[in-house]
C-alpha atoms as a PDB file:
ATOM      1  CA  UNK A   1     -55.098   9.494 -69.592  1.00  0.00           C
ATOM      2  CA  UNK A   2     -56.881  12.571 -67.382  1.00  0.00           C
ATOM      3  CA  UNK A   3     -56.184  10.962 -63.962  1.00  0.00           C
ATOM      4  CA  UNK A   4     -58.751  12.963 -60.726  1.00  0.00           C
ATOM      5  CA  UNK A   5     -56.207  14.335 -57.931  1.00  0.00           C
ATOM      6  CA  UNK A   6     -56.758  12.033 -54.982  1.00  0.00           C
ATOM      7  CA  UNK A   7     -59.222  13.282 -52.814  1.00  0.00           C
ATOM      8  CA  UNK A   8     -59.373  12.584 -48.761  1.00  0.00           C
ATOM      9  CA  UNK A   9     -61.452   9.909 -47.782  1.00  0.00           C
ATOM     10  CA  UNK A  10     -61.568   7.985 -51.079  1.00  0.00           C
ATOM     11  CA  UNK A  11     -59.643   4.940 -51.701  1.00  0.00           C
ATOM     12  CA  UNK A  12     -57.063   4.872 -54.354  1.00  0.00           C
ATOM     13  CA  UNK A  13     -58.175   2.089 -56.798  1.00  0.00           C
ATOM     14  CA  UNK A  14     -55.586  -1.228 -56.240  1.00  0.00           C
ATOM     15  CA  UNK A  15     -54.218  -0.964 -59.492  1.00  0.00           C
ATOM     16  CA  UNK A  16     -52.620   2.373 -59.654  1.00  0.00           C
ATOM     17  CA  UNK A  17     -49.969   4.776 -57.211  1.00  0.00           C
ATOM     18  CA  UNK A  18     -49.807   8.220 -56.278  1.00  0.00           C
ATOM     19  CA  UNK A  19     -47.386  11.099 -57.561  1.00  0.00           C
ATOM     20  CA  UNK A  20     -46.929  13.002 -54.787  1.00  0.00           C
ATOM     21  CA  UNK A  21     -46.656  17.115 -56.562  1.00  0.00           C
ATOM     22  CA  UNK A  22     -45.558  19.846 -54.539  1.00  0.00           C
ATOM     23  CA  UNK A  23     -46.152  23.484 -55.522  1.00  0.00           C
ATOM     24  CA  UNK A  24     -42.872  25.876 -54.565  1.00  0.00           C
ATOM     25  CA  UNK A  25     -44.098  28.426 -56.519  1.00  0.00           C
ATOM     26  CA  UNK A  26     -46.318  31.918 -55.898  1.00  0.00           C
ATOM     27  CA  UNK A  27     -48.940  30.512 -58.148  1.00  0.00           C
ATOM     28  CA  UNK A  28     -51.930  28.153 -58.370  1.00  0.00           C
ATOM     29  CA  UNK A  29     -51.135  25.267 -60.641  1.00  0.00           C
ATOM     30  CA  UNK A  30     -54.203  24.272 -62.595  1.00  0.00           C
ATOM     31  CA  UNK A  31     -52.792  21.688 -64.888  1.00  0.00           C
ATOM     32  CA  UNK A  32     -49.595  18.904 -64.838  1.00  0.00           C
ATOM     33  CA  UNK A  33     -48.332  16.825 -68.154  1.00  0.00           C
ATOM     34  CA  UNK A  34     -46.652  14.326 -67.334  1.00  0.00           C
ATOM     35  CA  UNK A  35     -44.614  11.562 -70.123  1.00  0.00           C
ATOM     36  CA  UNK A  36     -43.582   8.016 -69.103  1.00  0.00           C
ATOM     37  CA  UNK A  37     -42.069   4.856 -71.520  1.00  0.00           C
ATOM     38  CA  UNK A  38     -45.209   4.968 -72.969  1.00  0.00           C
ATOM     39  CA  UNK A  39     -48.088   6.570 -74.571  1.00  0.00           C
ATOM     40  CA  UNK A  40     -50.499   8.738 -74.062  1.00  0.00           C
ATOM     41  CA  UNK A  41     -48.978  11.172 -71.974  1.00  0.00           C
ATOM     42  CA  UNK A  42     -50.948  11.852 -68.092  1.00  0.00           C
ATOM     43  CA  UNK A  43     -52.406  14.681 -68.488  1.00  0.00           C
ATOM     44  CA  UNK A  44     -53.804  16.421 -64.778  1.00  0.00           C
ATOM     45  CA  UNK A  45     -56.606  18.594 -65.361  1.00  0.00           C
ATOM     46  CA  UNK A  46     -58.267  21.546 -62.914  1.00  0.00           C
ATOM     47  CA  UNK A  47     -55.922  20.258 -60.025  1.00  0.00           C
ATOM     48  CA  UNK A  48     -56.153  23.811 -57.888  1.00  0.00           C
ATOM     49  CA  UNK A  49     -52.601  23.031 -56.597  1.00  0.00           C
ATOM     50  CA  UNK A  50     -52.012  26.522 -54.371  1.00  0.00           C
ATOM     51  CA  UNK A  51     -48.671  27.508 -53.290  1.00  0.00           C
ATOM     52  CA  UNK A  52     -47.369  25.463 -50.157  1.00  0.00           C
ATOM     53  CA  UNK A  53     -49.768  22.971 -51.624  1.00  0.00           C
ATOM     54  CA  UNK A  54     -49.603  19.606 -52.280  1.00  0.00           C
ATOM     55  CA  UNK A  55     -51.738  17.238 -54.695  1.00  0.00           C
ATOM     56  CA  UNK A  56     -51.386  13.203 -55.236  1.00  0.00           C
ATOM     57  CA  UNK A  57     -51.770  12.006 -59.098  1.00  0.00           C
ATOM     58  CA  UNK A  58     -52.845   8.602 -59.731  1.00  0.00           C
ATOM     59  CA  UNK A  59     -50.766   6.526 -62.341  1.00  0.00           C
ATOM     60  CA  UNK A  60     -51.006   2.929 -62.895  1.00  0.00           C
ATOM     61  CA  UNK A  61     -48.631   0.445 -61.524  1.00  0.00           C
ATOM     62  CA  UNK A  62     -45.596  -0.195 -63.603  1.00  0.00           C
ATOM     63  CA  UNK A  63     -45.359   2.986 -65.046  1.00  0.00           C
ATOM     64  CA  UNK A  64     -41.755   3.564 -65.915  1.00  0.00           C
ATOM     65  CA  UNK A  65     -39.771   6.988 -66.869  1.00  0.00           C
ATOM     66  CA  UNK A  66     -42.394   9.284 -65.582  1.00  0.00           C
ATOM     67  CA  UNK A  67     -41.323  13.065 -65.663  1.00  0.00           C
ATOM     68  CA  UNK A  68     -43.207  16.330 -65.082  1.00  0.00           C
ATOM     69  CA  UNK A  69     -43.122  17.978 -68.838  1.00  0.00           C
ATOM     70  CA  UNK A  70     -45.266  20.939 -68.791  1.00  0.00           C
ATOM     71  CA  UNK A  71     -47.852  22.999 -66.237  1.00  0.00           C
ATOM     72  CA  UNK A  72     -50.010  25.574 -66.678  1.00  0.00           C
ATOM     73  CA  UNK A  73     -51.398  28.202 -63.743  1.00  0.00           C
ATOM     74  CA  UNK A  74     -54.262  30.015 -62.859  1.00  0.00           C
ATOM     75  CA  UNK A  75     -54.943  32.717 -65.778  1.00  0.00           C
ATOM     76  CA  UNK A  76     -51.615  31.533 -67.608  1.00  0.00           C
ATOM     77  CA  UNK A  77     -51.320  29.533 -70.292  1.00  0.00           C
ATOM     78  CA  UNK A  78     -48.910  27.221 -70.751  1.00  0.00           C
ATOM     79  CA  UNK A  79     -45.697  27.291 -73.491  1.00  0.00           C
ATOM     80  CA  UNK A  80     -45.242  23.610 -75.198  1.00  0.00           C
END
């Protein structure tokens, strides 16, 4: 699943909810994993998440045992 950040001005479709992500760090985030009760994992692509920022995820309704598991920033790759 390769969810869109929520954007302003554009409905969230009825059958999902939002993640609200905050960004504590010095860095732009550019990607978010997250892993739930089931599969495939939500995977957050290009996201642009500054520092101070924060971005909403979409993830359908129901989804149970969700958990941040990796991120990448700007110009860094990630470590799985």
């Amino acid at each position: 699943m390769y969810p869109e950040p929520v954007q302003a001005g554009v409905a969230v479709k009825g059958d999902t909810a939002v993640v609200l992500v905050g960004n504590g760090g010095d860095q732009t985030i550019d990607y978010l994993q997250f892993v739930h009760s089931g599969f495939p994992a939500i995977n957050a692509r290009g996201i642009n998440l500054p520092p101070d920022g924060i971005v909403a995820i979409p993830v359908p309704v129901g989804t149970t045992g969700l958990q941040l598991s990796n991120y990448t920033s700007v110009g860094r790759p990630g470590t799985y």
